[in-house]
C-alpha atoms as a PDB file:
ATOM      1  CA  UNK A   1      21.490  51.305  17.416  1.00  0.00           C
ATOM      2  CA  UNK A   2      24.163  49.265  15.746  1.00  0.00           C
ATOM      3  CA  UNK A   3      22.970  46.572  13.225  1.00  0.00           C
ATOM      4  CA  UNK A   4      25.042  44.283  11.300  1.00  0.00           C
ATOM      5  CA  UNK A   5      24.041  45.366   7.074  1.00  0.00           C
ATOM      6  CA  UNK A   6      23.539  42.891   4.373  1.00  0.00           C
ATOM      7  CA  UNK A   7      22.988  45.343   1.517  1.00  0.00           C
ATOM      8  CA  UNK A   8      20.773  43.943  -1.457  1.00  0.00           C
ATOM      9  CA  UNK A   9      19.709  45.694  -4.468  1.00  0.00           C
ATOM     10  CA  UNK A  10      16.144  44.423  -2.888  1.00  0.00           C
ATOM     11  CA  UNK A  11      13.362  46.108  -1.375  1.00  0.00           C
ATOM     12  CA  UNK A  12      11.894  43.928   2.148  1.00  0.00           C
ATOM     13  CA  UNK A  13       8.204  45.270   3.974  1.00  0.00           C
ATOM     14  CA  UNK A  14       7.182  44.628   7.168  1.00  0.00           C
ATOM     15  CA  UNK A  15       6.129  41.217   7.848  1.00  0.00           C
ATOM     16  CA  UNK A  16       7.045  39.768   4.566  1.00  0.00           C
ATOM     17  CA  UNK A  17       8.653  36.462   4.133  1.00  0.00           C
ATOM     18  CA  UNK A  18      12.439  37.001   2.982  1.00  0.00           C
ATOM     19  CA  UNK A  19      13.993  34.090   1.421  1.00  0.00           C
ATOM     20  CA  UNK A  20      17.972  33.972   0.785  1.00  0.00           C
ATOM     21  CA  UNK A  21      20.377  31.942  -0.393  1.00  0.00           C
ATOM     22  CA  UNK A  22      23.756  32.636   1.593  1.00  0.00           C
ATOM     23  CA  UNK A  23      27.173  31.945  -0.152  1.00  0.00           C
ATOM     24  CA  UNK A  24      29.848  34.847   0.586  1.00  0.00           C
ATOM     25  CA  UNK A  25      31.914  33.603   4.038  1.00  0.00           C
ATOM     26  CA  UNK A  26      30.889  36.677   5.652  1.00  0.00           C
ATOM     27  CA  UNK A  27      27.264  36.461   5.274  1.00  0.00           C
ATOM     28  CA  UNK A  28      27.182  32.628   6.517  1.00  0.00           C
ATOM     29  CA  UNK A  29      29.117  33.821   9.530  1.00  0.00           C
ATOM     30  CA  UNK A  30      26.576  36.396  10.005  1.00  0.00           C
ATOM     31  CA  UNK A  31      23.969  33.549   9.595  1.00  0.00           C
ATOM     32  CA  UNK A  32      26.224  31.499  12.384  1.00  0.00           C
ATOM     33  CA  UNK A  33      26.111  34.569  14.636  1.00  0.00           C
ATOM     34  CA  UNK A  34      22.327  35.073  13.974  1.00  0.00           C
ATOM     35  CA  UNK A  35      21.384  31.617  15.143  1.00  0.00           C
ATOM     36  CA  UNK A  36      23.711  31.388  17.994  1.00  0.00           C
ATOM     37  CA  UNK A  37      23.062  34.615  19.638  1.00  0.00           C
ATOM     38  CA  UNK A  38      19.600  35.317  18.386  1.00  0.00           C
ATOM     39  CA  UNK A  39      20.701  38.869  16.858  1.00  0.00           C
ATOM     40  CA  UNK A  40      18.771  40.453  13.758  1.00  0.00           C
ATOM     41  CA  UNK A  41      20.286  42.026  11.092  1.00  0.00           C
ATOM     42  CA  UNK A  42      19.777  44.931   8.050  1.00  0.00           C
ATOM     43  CA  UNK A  43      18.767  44.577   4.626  1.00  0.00           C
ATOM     44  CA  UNK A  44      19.604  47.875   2.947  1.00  0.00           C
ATOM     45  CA  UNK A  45      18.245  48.855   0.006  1.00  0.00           C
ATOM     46  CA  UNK A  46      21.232  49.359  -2.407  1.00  0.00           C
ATOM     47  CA  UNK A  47      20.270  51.945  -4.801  1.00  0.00           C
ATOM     48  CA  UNK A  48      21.860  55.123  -6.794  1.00  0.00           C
ATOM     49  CA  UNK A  49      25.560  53.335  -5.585  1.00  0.00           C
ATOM     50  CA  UNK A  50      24.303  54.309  -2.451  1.00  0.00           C
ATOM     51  CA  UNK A  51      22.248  53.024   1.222  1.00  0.00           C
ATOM     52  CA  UNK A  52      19.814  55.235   3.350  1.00  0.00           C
ATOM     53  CA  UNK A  53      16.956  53.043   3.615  1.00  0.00           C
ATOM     54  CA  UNK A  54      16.457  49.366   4.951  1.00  0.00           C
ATOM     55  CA  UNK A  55      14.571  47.029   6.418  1.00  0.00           C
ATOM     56  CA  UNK A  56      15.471  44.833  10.055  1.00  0.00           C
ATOM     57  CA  UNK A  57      15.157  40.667   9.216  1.00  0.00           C
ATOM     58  CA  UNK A  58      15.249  38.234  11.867  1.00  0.00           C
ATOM     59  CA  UNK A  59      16.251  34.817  11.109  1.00  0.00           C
ATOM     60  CA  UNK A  60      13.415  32.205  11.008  1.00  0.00           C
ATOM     61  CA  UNK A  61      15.301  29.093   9.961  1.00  0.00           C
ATOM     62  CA  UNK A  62      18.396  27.438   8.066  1.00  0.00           C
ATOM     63  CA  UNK A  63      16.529  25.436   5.443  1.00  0.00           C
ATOM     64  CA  UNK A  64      18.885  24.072   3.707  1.00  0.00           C
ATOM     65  CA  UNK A  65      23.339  23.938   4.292  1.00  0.00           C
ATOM     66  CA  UNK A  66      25.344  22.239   1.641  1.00  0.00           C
ATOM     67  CA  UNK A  67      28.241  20.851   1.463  1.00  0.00           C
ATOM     68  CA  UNK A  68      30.731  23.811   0.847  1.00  0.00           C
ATOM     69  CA  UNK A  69      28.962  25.905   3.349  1.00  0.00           C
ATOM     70  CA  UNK A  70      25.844  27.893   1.309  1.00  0.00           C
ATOM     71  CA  UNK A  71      22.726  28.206   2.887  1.00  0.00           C
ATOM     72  CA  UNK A  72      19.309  28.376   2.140  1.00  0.00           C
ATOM     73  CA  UNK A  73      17.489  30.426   5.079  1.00  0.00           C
ATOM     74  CA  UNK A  74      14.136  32.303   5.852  1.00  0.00           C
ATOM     75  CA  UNK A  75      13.827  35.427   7.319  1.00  0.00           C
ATOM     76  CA  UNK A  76      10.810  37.921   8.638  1.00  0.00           C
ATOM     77  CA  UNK A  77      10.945  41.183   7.717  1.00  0.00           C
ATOM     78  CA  UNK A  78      10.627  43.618  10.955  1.00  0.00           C
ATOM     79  CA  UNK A  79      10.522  47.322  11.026  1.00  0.00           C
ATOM     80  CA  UNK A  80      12.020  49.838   8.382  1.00  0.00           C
ATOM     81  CA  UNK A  81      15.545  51.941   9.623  1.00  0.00           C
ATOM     82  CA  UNK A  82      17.684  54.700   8.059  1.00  0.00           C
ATOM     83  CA  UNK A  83      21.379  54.250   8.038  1.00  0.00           C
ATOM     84  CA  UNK A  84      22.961  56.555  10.138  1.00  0.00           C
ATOM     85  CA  UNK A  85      26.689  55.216   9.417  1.00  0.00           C
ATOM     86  CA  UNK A  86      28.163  52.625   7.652  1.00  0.00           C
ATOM     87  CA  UNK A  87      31.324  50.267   8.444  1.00  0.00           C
ATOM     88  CA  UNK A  88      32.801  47.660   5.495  1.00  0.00           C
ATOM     89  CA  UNK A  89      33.613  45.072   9.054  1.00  0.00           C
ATOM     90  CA  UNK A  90      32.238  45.115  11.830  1.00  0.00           C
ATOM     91  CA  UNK A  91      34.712  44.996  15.025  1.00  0.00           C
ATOM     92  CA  UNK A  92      36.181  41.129  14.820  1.00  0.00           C
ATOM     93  CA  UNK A  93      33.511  40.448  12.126  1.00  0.00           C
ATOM     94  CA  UNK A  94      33.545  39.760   8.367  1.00  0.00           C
ATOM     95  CA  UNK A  95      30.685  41.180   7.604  1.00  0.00           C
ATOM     96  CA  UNK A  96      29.494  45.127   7.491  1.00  0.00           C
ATOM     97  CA  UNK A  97      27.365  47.149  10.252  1.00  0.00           C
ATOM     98  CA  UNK A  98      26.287  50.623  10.819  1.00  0.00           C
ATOM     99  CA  UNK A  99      24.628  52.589  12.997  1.00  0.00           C
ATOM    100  CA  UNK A 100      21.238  53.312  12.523  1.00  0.00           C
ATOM    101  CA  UNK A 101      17.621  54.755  13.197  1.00  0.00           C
ATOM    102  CA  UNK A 102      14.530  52.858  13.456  1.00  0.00           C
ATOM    103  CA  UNK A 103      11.435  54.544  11.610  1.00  0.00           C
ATOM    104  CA  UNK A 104       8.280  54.642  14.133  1.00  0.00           C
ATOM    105  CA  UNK A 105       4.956  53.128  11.708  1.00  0.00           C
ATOM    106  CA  UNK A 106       1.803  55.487  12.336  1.00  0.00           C
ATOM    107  CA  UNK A 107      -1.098  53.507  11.786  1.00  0.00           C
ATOM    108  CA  UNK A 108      -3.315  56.136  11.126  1.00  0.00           C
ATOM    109  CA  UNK A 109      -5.413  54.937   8.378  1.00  0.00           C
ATOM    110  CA  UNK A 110      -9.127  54.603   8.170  1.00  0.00           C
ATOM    111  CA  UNK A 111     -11.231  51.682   7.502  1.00  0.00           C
ATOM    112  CA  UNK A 112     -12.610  53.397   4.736  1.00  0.00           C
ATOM    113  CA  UNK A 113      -9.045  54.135   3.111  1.00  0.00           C
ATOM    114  CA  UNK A 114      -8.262  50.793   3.089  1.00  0.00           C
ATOM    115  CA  UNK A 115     -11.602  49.821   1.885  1.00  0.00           C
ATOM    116  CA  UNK A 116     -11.067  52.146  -0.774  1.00  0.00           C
ATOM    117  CA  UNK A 117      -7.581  50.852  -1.948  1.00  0.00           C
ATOM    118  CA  UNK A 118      -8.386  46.926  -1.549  1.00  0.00           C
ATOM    119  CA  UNK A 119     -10.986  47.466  -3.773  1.00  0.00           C
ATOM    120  CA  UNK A 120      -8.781  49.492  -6.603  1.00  0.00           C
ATOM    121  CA  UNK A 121      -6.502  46.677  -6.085  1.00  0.00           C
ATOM    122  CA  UNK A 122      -9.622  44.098  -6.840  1.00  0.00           C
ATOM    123  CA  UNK A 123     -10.232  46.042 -10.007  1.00  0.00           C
ATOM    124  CA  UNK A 124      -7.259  45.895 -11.088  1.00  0.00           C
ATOM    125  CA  UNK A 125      -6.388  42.356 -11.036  1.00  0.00           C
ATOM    126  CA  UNK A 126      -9.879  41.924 -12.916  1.00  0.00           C
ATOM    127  CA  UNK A 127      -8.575  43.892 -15.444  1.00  0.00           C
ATOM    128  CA  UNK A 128      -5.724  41.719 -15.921  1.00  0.00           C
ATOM    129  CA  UNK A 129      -7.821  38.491 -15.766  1.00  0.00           C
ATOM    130  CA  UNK A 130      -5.749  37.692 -12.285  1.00  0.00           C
ATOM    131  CA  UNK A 131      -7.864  36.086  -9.175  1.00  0.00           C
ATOM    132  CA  UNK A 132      -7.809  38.342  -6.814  1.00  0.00           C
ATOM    133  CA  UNK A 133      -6.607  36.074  -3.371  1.00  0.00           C
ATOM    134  CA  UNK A 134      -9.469  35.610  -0.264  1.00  0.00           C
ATOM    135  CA  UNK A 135      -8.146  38.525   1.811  1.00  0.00           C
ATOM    136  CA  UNK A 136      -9.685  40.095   4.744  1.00  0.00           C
ATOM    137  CA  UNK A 137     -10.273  43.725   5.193  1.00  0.00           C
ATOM    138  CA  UNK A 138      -8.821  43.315   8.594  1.00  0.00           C
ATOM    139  CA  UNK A 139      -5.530  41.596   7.470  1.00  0.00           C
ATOM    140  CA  UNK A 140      -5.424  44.431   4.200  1.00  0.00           C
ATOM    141  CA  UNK A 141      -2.248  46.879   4.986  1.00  0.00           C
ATOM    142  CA  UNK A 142      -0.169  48.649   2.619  1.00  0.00           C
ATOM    143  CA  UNK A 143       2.778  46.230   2.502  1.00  0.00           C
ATOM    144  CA  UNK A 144      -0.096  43.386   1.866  1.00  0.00           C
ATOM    145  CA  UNK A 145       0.121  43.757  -1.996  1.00  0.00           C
ATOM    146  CA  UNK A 146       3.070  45.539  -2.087  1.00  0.00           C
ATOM    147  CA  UNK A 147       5.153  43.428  -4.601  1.00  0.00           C
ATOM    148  CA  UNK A 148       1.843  42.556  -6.715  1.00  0.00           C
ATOM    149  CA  UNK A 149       1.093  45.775  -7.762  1.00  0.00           C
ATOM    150  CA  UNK A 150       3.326  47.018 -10.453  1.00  0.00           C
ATOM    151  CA  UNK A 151       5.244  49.050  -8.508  1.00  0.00           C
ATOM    152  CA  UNK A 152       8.502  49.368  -9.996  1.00  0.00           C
ATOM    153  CA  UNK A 153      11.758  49.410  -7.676  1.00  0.00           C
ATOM    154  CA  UNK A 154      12.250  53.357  -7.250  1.00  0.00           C
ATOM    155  CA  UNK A 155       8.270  53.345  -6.610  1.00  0.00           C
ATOM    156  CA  UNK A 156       9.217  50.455  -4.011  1.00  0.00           C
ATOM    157  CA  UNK A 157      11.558  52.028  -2.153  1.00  0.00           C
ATOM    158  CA  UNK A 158      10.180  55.251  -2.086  1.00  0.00           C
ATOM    159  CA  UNK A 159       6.991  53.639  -0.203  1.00  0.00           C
ATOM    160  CA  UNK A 160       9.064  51.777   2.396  1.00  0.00           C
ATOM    161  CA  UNK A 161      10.399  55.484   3.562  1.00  0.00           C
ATOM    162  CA  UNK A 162       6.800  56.513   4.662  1.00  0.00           C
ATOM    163  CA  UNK A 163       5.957  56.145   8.053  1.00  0.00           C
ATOM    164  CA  UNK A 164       2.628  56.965   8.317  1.00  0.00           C
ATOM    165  CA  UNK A 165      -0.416  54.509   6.467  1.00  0.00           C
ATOM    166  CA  UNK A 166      -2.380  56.828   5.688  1.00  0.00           C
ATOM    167  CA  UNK A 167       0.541  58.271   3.301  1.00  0.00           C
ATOM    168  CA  UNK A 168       1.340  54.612   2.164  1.00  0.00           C
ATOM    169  CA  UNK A 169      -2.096  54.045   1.316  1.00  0.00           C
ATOM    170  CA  UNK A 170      -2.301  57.712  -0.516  1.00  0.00           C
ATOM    171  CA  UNK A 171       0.754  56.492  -2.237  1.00  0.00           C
ATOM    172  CA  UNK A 172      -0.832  53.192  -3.348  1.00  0.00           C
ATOM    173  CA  UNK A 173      -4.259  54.584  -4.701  1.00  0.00           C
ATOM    174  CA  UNK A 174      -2.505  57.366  -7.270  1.00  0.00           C
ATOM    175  CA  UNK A 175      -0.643  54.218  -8.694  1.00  0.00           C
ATOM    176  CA  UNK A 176      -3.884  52.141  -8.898  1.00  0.00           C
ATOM    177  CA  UNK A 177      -5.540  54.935 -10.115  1.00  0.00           C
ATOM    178  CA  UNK A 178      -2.856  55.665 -13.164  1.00  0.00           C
ATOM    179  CA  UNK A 179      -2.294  52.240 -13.924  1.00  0.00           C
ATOM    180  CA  UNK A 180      -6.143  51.114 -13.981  1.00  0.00           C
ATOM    181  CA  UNK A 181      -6.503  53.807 -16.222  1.00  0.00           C
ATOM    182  CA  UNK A 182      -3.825  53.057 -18.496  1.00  0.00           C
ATOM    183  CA  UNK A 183      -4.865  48.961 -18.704  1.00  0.00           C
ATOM    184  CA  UNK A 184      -8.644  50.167 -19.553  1.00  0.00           C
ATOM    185  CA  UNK A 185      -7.295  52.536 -22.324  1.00  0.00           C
ATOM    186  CA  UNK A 186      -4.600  48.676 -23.337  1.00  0.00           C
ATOM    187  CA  UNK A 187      -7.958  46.838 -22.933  1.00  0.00           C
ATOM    188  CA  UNK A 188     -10.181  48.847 -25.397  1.00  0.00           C
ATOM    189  CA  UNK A 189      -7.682  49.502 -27.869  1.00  0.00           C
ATOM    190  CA  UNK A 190      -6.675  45.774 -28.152  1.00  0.00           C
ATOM    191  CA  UNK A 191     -10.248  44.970 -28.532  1.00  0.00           C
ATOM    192  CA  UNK A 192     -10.489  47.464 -31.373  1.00  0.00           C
ATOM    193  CA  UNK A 193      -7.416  45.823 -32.775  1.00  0.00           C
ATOM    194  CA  UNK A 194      -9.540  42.279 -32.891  1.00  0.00           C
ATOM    195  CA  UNK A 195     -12.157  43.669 -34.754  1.00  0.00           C
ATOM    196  CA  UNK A 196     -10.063  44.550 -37.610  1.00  0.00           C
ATOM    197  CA  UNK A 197     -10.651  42.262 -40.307  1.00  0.00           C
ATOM    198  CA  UNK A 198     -14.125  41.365 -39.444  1.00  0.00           C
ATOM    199  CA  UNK A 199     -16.871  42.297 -41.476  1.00  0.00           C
ATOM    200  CA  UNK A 200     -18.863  45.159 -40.638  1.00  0.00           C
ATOM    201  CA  UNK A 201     -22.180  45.576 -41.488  1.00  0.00           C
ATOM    202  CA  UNK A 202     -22.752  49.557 -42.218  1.00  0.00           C
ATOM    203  CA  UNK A 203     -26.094  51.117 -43.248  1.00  0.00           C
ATOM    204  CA  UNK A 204     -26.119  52.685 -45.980  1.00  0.00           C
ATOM    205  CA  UNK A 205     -26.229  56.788 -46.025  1.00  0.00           C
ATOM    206  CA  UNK A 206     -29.536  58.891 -47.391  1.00  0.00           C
ATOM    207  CA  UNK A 207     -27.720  61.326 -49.681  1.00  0.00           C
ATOM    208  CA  UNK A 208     -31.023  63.352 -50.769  1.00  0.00           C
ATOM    209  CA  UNK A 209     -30.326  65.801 -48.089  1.00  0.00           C
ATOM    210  CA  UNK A 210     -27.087  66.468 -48.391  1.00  0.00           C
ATOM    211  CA  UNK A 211     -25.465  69.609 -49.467  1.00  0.00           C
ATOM    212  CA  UNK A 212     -22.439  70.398 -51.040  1.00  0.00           C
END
């Protein structure tokens, strides 16, 4: 399928919200085009000088158009692609395309696996002294807390290339797992740090046993 590409050094999930503020003349035509003939376009994840991996947006509305022409607009996030081939224009276009590959979502996971990782997730954000938000079970998917995790970019991008949940979710735990373990270990440590200075109150030693 052919897809016109707005490459950002940004990685988009499924369902998310994508706000974007549109200056460059060929991205506000691609805005025009968007809301006149109800196309979607690419966000590819620019990364290593390079673009395999993306996610489709489809425009939600034009917020905001000043006067010189930038826009302020809100997108949804749709389903994850690879880039099969790239073009700089598209044919009569100022913006780029490509060709590419949708990636087919396996929701295979359990009610238990995500059980498992919402509540790593809940333990972590107690360890941080963070309010964990009201969230359902239900409404709980990988891509739910995927920006609110600590995931750093690489680690983002690399879990917007699996396509099953059960993998995403497998993906998500290991992280919780080494970072929970990490903040206890920050935790402890910092409170030992506090208690220098204080006054301790040691008892004092028998030495009539004691043997050289």
């Amino acid at each position: 399928m052919k897809l016109p590409l707005f490459p950002l050094q940004s990685v988009f999930f499924p369902g998310e919200t994508v706000p974007l503020h549109i200056f460059e003349e060929r991205y506000r035509q691609l805005i025009h085009d968007c809301r006149d003939e109800a196309i979607t376009f690419g966000i590819p994840v620019y990364i290593d000088n390079s673009i395999a991996y993306g996610t489709e947006v489809q425009l939600v509305e034009v917020v905001t158009t000043y006067e010189g022409g930038e826009m302020d607009v809100v997108c949804v996030a749709r389903q994850v692609f690879r880039v099969l081939a790239f073009e700089h224009e598209m044919e009569g276009k100022l913006y780029a395309g490509g060709e590419v590959q949708f990636l087919e979502s396996v929701n295979d996971a359990s009610e238990e696996e995500r059980a498992e990782v919402m509540e790593k997730l809940e333990e972590l954000y107690d360890l941080m002294g963070v309010e964990f938000p009201n969230t359902s079970l239900k409404k709980f998917n990988s891509f739910a807390f995927a920006h609110k995790m600590g995931l750093s970019f690489d680690q983002e991008y690399e879990l917007l290339q699996l396509p099953r949940e059960s993998e995403r979710l497998g993906y998500i735990k290991d992280h919780l797992n080494t970072t929970i373990k990490i903040l206890d270990q920050v935790n402890r440590t910092k409170a030992l740090i506090d208690m220098n200075g204080h006054f301790k109150n040691f008892d004092p030693l028998d030495f009539k046993d004691l043997e050289a």
